[in-house]
N, C-alpha and C. Protein backbone atom coordinates (compact mmCIF):
# COMPACT_ATOMS: atom_id res chain seq x y z
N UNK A 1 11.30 13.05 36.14
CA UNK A 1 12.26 13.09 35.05
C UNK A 1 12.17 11.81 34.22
N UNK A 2 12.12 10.50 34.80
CA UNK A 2 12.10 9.54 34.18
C UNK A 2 10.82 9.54 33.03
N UNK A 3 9.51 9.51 34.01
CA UNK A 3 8.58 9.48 32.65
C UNK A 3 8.78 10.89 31.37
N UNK A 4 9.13 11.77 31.96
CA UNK A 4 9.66 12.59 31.00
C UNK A 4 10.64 11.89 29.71
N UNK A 5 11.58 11.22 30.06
CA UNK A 5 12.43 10.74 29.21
C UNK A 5 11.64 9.46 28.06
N UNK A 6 11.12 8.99 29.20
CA UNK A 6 10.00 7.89 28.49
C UNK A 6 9.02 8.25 27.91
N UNK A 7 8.28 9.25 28.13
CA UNK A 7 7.09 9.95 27.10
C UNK A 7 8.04 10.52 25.87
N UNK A 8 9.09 11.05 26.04
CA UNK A 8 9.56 11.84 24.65
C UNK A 8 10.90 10.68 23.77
N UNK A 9 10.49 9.37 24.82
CA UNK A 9 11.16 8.48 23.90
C UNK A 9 9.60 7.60 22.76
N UNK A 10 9.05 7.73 23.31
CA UNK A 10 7.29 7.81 22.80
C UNK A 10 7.31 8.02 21.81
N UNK A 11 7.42 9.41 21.66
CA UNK A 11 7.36 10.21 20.85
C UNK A 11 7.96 10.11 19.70
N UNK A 12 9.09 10.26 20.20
CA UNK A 12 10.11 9.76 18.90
C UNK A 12 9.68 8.13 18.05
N UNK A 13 9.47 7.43 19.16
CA UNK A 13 9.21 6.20 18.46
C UNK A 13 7.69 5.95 17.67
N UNK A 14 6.98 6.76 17.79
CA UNK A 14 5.59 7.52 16.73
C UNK A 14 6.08 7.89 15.76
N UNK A 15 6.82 8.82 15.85
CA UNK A 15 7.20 9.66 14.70
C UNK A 15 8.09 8.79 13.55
N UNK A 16 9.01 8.13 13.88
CA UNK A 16 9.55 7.00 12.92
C UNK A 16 8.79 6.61 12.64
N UNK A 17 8.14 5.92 13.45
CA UNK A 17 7.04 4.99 12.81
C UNK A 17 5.78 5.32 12.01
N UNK A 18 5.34 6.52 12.20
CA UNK A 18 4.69 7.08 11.19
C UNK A 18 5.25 7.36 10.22
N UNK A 19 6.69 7.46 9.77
CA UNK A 19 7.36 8.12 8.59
C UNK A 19 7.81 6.80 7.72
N UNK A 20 7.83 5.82 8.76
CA UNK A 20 8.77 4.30 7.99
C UNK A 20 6.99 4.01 7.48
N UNK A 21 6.45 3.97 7.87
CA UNK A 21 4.69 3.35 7.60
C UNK A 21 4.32 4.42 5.84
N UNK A 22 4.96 5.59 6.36
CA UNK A 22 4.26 6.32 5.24
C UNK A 22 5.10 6.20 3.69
N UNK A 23 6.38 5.49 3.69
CA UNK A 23 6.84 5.13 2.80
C UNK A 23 6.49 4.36 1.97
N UNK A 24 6.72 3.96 0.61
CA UNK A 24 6.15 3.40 -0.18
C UNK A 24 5.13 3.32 -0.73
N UNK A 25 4.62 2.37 -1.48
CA UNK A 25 3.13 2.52 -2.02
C UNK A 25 2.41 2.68 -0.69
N UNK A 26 1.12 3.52 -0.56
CA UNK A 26 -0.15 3.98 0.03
C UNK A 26 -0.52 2.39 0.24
N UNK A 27 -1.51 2.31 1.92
CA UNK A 27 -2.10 1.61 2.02
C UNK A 27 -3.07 0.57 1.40
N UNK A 28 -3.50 1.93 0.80
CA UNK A 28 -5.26 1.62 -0.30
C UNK A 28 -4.77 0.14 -1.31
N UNK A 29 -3.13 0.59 -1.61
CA UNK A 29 -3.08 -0.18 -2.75
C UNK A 29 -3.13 -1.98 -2.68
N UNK A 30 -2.93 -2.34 -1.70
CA UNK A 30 -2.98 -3.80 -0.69
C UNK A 30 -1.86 -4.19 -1.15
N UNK A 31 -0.64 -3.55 -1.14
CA UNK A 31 0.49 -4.00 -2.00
C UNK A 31 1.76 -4.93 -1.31
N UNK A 32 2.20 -6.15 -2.09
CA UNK A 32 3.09 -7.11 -1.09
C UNK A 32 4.32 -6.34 -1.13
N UNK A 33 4.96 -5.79 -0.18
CA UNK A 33 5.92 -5.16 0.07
C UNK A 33 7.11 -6.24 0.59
N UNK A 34 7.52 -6.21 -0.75
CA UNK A 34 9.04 -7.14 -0.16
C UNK A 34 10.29 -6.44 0.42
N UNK A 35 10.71 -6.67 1.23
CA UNK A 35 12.24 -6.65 1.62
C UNK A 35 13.31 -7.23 1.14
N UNK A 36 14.48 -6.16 1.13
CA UNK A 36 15.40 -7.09 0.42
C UNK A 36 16.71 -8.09 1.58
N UNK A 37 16.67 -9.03 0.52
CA UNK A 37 17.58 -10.40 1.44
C UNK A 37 18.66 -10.02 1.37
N UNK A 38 19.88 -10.36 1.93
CA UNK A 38 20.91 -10.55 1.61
C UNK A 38 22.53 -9.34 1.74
N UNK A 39 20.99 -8.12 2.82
CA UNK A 39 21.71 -7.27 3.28
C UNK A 39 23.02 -7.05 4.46
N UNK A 40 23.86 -6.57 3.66
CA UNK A 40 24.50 -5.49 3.21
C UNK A 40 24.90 -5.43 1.91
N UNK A 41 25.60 -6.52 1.57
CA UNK A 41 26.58 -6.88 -0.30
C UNK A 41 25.11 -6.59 -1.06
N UNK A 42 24.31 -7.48 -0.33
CA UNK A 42 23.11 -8.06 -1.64
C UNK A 42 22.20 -7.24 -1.50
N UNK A 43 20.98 -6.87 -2.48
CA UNK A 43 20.07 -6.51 -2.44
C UNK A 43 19.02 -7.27 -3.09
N UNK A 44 18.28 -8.80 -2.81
CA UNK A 44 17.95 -9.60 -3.67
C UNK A 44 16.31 -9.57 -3.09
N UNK A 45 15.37 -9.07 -3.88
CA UNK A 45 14.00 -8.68 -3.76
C UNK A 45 13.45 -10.29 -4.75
N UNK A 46 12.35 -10.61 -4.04
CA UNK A 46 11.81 -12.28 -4.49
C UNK A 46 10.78 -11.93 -4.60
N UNK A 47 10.77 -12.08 -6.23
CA UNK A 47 8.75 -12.05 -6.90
C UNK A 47 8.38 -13.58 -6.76
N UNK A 48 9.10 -14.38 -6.74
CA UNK A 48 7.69 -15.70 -6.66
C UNK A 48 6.59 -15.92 -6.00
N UNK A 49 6.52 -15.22 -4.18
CA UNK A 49 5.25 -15.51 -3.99
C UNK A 49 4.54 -14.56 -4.97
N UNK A 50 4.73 -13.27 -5.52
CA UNK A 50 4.00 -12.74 -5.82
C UNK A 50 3.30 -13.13 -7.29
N UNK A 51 4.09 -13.78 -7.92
CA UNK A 51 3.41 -14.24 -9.13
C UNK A 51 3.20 -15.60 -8.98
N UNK A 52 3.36 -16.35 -7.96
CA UNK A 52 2.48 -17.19 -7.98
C UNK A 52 0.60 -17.33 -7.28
N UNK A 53 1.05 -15.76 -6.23
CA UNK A 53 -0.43 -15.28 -6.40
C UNK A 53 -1.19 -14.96 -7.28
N UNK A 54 -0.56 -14.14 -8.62
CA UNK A 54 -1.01 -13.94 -9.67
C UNK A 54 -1.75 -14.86 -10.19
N UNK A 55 -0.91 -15.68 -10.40
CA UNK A 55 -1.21 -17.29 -11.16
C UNK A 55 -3.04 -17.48 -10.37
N UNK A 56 -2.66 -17.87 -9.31
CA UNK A 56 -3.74 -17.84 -8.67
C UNK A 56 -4.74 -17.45 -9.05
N UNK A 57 -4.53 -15.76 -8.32
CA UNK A 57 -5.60 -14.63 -8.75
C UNK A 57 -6.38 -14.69 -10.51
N UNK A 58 -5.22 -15.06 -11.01
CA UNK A 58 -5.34 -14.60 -12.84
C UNK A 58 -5.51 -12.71 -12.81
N UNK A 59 -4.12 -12.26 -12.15
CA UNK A 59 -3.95 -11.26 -12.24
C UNK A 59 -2.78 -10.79 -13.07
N UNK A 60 -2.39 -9.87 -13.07
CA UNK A 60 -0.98 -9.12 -13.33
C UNK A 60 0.04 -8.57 -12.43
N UNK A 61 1.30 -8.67 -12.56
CA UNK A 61 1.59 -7.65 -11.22
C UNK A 61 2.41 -6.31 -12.01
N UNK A 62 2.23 -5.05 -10.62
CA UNK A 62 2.55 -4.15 -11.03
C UNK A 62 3.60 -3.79 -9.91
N UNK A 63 4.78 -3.86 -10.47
CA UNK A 63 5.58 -3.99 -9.58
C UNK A 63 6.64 -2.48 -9.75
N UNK A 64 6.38 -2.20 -8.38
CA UNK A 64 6.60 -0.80 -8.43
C UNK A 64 8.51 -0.74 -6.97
N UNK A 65 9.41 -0.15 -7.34
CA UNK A 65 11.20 -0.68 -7.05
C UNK A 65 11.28 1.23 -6.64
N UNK A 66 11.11 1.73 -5.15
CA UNK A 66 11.54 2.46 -5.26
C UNK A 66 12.19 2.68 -3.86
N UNK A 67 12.76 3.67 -3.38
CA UNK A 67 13.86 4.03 -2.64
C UNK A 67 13.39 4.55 -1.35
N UNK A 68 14.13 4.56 -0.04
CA UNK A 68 13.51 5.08 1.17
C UNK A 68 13.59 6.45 0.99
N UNK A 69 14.92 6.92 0.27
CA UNK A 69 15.74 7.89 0.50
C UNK A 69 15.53 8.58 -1.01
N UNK A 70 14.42 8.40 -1.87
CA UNK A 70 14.31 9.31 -3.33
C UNK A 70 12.72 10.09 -3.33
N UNK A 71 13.30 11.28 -3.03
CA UNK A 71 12.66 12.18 -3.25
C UNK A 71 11.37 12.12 -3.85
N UNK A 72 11.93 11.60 -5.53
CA UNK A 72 10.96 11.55 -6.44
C UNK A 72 9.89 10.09 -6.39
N UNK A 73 10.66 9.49 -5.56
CA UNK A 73 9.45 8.34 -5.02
C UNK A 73 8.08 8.94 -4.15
N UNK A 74 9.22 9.63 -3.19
CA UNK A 74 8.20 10.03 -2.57
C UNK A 74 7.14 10.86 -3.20
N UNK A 75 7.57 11.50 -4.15
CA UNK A 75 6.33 12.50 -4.83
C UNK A 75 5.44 10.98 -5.48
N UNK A 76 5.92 10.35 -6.58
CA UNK A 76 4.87 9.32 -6.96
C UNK A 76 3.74 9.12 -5.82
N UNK A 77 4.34 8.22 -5.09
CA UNK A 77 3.59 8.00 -3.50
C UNK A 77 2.76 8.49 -3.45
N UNK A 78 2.86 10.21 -2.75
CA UNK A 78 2.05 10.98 -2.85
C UNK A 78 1.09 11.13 -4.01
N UNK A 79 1.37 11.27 -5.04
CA UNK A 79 0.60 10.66 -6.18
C UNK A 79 -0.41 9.74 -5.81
N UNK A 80 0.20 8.55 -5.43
CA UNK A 80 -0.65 7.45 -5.97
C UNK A 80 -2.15 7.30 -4.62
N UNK A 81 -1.49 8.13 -3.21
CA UNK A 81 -2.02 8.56 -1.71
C UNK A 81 -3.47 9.37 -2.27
N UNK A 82 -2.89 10.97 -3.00
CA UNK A 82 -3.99 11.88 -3.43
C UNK A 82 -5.52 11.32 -4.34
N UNK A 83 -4.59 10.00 -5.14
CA UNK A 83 -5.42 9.74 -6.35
C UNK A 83 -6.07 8.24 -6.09
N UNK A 84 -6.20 7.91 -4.67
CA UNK A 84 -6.49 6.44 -4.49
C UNK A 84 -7.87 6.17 -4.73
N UNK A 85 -8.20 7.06 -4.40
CA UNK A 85 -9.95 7.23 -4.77
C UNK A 85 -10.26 6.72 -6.26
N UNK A 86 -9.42 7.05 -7.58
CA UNK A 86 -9.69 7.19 -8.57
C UNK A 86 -9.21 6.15 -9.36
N UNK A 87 -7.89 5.34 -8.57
CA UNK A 87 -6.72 4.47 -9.25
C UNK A 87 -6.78 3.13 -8.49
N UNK A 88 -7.75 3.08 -7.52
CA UNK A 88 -7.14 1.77 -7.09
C UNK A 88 -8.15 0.96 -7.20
N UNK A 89 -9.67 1.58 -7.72
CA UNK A 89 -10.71 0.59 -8.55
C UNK A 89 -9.96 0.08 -9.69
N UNK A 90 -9.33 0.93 -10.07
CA UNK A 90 -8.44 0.38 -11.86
C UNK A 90 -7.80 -0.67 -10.92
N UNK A 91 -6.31 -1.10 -10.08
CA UNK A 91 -5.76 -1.44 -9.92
C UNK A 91 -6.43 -2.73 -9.59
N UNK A 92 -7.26 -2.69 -8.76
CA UNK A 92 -7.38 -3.78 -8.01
C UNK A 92 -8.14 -5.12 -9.19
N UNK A 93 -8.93 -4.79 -9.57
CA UNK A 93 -9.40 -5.76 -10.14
C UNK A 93 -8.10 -6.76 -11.32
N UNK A 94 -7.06 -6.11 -11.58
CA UNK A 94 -6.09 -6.80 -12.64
C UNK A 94 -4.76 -6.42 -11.97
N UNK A 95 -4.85 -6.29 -10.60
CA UNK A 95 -2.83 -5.82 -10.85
C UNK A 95 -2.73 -6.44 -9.25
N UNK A 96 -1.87 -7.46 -9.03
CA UNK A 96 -1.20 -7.35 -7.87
C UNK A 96 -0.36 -6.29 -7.93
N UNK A 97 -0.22 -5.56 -6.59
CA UNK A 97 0.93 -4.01 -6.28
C UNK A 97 2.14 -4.93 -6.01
N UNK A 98 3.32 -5.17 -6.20
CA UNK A 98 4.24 -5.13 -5.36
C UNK A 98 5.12 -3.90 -5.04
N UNK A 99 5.29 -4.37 -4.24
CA UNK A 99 6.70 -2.36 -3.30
C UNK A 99 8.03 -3.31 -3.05
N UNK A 100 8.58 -3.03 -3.86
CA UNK A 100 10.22 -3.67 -3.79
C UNK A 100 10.66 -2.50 -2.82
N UNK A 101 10.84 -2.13 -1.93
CA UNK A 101 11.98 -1.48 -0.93
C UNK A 101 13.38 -1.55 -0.71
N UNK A 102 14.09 -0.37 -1.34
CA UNK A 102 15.49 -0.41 -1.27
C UNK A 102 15.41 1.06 -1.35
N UNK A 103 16.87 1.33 -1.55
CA UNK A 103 17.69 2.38 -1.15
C UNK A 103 18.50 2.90 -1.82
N UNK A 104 18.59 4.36 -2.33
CA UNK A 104 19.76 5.19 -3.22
C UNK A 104 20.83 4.35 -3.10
N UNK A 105 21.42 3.66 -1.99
CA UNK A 105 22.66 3.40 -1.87
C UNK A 105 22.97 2.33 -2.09
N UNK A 106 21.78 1.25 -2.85
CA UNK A 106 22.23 0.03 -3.41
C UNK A 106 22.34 0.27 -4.73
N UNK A 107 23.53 -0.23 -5.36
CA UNK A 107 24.10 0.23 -6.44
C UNK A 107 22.98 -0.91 -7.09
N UNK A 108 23.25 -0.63 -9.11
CA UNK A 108 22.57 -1.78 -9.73
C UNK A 108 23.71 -3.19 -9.41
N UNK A 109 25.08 -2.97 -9.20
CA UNK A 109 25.29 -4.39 -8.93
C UNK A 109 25.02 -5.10 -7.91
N UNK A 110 24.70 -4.35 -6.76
CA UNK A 110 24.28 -4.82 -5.34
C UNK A 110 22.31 -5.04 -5.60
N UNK A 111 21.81 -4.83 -6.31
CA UNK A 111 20.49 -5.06 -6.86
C UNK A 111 19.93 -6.87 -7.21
N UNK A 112 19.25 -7.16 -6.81
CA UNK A 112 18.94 -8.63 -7.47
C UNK A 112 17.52 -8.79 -7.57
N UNK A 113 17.22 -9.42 -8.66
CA UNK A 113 15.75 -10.25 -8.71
C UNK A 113 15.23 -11.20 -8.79
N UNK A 114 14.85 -12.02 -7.95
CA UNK A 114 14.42 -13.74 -7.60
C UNK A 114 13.19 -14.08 -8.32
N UNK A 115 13.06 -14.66 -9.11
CA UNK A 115 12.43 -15.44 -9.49
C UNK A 115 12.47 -16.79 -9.55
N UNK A 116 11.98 -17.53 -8.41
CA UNK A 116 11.80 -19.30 -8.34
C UNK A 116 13.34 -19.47 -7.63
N UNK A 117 14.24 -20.20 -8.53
CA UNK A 117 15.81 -20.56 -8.83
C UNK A 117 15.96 -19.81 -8.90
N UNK A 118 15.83 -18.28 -9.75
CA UNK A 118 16.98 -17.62 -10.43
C UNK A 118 16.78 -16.61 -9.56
N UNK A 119 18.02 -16.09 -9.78
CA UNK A 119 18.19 -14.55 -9.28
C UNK A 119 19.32 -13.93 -10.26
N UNK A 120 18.84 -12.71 -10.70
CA UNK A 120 19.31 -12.08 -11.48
C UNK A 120 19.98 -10.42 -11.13
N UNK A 121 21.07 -10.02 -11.40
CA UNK A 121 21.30 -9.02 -11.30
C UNK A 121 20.77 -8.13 -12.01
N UNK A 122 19.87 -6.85 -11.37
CA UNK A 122 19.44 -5.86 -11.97
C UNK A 122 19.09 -6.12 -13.41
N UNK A 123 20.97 -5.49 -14.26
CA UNK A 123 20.75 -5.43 -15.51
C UNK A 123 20.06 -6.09 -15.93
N UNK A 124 20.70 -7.65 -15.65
CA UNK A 124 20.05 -9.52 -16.38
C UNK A 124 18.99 -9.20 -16.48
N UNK A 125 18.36 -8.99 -15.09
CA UNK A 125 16.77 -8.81 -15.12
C UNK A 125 15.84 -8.11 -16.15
N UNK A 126 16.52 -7.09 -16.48
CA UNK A 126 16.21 -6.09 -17.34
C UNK A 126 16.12 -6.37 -18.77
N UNK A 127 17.25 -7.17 -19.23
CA UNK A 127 17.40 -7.99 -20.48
C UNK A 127 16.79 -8.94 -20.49
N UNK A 128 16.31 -10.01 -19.05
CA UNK A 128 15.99 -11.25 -19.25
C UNK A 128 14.02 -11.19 -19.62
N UNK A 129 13.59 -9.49 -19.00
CA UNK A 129 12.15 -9.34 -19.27
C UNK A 129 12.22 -8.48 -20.93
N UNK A 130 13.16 -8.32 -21.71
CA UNK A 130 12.87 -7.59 -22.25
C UNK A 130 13.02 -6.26 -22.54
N UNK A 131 13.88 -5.85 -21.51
CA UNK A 131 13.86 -4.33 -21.40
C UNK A 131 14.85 -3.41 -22.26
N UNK A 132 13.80 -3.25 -23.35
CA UNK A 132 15.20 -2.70 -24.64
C UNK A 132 15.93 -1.16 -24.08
N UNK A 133 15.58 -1.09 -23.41
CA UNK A 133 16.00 0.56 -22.85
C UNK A 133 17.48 -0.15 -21.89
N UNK A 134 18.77 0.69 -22.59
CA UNK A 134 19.99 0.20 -21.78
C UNK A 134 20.02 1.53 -20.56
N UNK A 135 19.71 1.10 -19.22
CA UNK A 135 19.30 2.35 -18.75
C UNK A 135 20.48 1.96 -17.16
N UNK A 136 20.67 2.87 -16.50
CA UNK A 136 21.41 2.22 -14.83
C UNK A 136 20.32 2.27 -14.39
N UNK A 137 20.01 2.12 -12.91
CA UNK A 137 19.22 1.78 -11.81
C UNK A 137 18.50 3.05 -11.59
N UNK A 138 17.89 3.39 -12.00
CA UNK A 138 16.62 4.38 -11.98
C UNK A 138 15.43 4.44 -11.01
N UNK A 139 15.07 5.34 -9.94
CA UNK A 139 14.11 5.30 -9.10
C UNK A 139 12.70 6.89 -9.42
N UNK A 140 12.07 6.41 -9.18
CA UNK A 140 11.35 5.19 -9.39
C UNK A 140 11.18 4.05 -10.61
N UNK A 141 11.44 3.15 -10.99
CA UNK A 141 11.16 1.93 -11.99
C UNK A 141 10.01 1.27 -11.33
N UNK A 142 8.66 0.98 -12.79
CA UNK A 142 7.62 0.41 -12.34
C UNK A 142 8.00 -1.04 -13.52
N UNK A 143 7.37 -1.64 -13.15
CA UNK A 143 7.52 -3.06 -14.54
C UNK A 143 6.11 -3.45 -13.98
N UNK A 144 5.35 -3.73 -15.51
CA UNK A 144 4.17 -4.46 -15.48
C UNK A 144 4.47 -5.81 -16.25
N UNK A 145 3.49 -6.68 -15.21
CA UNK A 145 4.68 -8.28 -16.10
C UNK A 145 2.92 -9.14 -15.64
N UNK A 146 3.07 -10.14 -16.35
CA UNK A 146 2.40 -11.37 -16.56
C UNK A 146 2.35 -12.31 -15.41
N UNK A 147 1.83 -13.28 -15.12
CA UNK A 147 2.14 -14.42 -13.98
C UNK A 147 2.93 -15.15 -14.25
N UNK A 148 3.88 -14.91 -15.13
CA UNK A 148 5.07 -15.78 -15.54
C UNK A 148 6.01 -14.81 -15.91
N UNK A 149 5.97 -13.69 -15.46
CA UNK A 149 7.09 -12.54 -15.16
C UNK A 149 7.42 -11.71 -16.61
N UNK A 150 6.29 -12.53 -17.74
CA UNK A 150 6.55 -11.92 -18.66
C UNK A 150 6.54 -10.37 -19.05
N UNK A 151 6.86 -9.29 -19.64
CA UNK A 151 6.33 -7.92 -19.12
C UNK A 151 5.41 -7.71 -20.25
N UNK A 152 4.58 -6.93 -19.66
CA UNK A 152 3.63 -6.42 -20.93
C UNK A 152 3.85 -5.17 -21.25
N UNK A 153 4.57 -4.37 -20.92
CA UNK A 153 5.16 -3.10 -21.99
C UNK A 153 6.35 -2.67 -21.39
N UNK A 154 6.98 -1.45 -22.28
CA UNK A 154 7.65 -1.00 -21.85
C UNK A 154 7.54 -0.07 -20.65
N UNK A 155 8.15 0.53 -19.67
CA UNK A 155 7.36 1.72 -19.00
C UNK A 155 8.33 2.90 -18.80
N UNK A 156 8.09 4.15 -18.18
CA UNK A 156 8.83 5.15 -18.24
C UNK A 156 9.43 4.56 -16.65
N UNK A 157 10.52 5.91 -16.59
CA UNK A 157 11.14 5.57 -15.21
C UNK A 157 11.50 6.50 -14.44
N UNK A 158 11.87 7.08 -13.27
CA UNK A 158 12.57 8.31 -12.77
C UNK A 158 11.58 9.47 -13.05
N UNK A 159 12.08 10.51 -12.70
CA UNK A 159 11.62 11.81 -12.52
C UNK A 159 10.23 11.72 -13.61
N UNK A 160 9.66 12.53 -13.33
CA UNK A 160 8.15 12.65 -14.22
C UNK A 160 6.75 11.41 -13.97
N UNK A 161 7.30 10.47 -13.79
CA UNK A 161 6.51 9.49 -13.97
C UNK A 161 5.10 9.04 -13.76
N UNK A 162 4.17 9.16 -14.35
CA UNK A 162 3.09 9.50 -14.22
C UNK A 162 2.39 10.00 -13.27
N UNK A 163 2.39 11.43 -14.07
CA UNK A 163 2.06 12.46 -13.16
C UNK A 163 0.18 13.10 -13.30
N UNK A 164 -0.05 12.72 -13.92
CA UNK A 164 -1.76 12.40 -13.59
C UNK A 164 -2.32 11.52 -13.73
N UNK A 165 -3.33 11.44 -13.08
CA UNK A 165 -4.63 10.10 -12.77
C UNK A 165 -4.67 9.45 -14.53
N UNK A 166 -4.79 9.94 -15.90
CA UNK A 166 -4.99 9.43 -17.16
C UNK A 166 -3.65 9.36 -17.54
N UNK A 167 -2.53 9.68 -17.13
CA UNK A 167 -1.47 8.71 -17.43
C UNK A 167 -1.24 7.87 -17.00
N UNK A 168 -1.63 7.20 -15.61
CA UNK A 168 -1.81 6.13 -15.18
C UNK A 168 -2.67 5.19 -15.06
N UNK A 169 -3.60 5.51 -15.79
CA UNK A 169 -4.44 4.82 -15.94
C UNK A 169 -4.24 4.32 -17.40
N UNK A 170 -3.91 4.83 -18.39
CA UNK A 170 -3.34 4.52 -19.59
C UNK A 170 -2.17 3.42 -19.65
N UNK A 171 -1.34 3.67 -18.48
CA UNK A 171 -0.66 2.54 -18.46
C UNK A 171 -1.43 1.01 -17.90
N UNK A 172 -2.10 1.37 -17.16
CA UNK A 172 -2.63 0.33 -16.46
C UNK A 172 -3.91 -0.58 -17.86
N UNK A 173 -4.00 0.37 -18.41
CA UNK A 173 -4.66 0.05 -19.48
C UNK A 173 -3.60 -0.58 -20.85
N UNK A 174 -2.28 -0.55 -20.46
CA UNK A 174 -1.01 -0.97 -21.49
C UNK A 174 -1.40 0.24 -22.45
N UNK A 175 -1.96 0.61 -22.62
CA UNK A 175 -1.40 2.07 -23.65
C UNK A 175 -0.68 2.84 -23.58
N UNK A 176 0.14 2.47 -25.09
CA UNK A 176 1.71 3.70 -25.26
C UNK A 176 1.52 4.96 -25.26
């Protein structure tokens, strides 16, 4: 009975773990997957190492904010899983990935974004890169930004979001 209980506690503990592993951006993409600080109130996700790799690299980052618990992440994902073959020669040579990880249930005021000193709430963030679109907390949100967090375009957000290999690659290419 005992190893019984212990093999199908096994089990279970595979199966999470294959499902928590399969979240977010795809392997292929080598993407820095941050966690957020400051949990429960806070949700405060920190780009500095990542753009100061940039800096480094003389890359870009492509920083991709989506949810454990959104559906439509998960379809991107899958997206980005099916099409790695085709998207992650584009990616790699100019884009650090980041995977901000959070959750339907962090509101945009419980949202934050670290940069260096600052940390900004959601919106700020949104205004402080530029983001003329007055929008709430939208999953999936991608932002393509500079090594100094600057952004280089606008991007779409939520449901639809590039849904074939030449729309994403068009972005990755900054074309509107």
């Amino acid at each position: 009975m005992h190893s019984l209980v212990t093999a199908s506690c096994l089990a279970i503990g595979i199966a999470f773990t294959t499902i928590a592993s399969a979240l977010g951006i795809p392997a292929p993409y080598a993407a820095i997957v941050v966690q957020p600080s400051g949990l429960p109130a806070r949700h405060e996700f920190d780009l500095t190492e990542a753009l100061a790799r940039a800096r480094r690299e003389n890359k870009r980052l492509y920083v991709y904010l989506g949810a454990s618990d959104c559906p439509y992440c998960r379809k991107y994902e899958a997206f980005l899983e099916k099409n790695a073959v085709a998207l992650v020669p584009k990616f790699a040579p100019q884009y650090i990935v980041v995977d901000l990880r959070s959750a339907l249930t962090a509101t945009a005021a419980q949202l934050f974004i670290r940069i260096r000193d600052k940390s900004l709430p959601y919106a700020d963030f949104q205004r402080a890169i530029g983001d003329e679109r007055a929008r709430m907390l939208v999953y999936p949100s991608v932002w393509l930004l500079d090594a100094d967090a600057k952004p280089l375009m606008q991007m779409p957000a939520g449901t639809g979001t590039f849904q074939t290999v030449d729309e994403q690659l068009e972005i990755l290419r900054l074309e509107q």
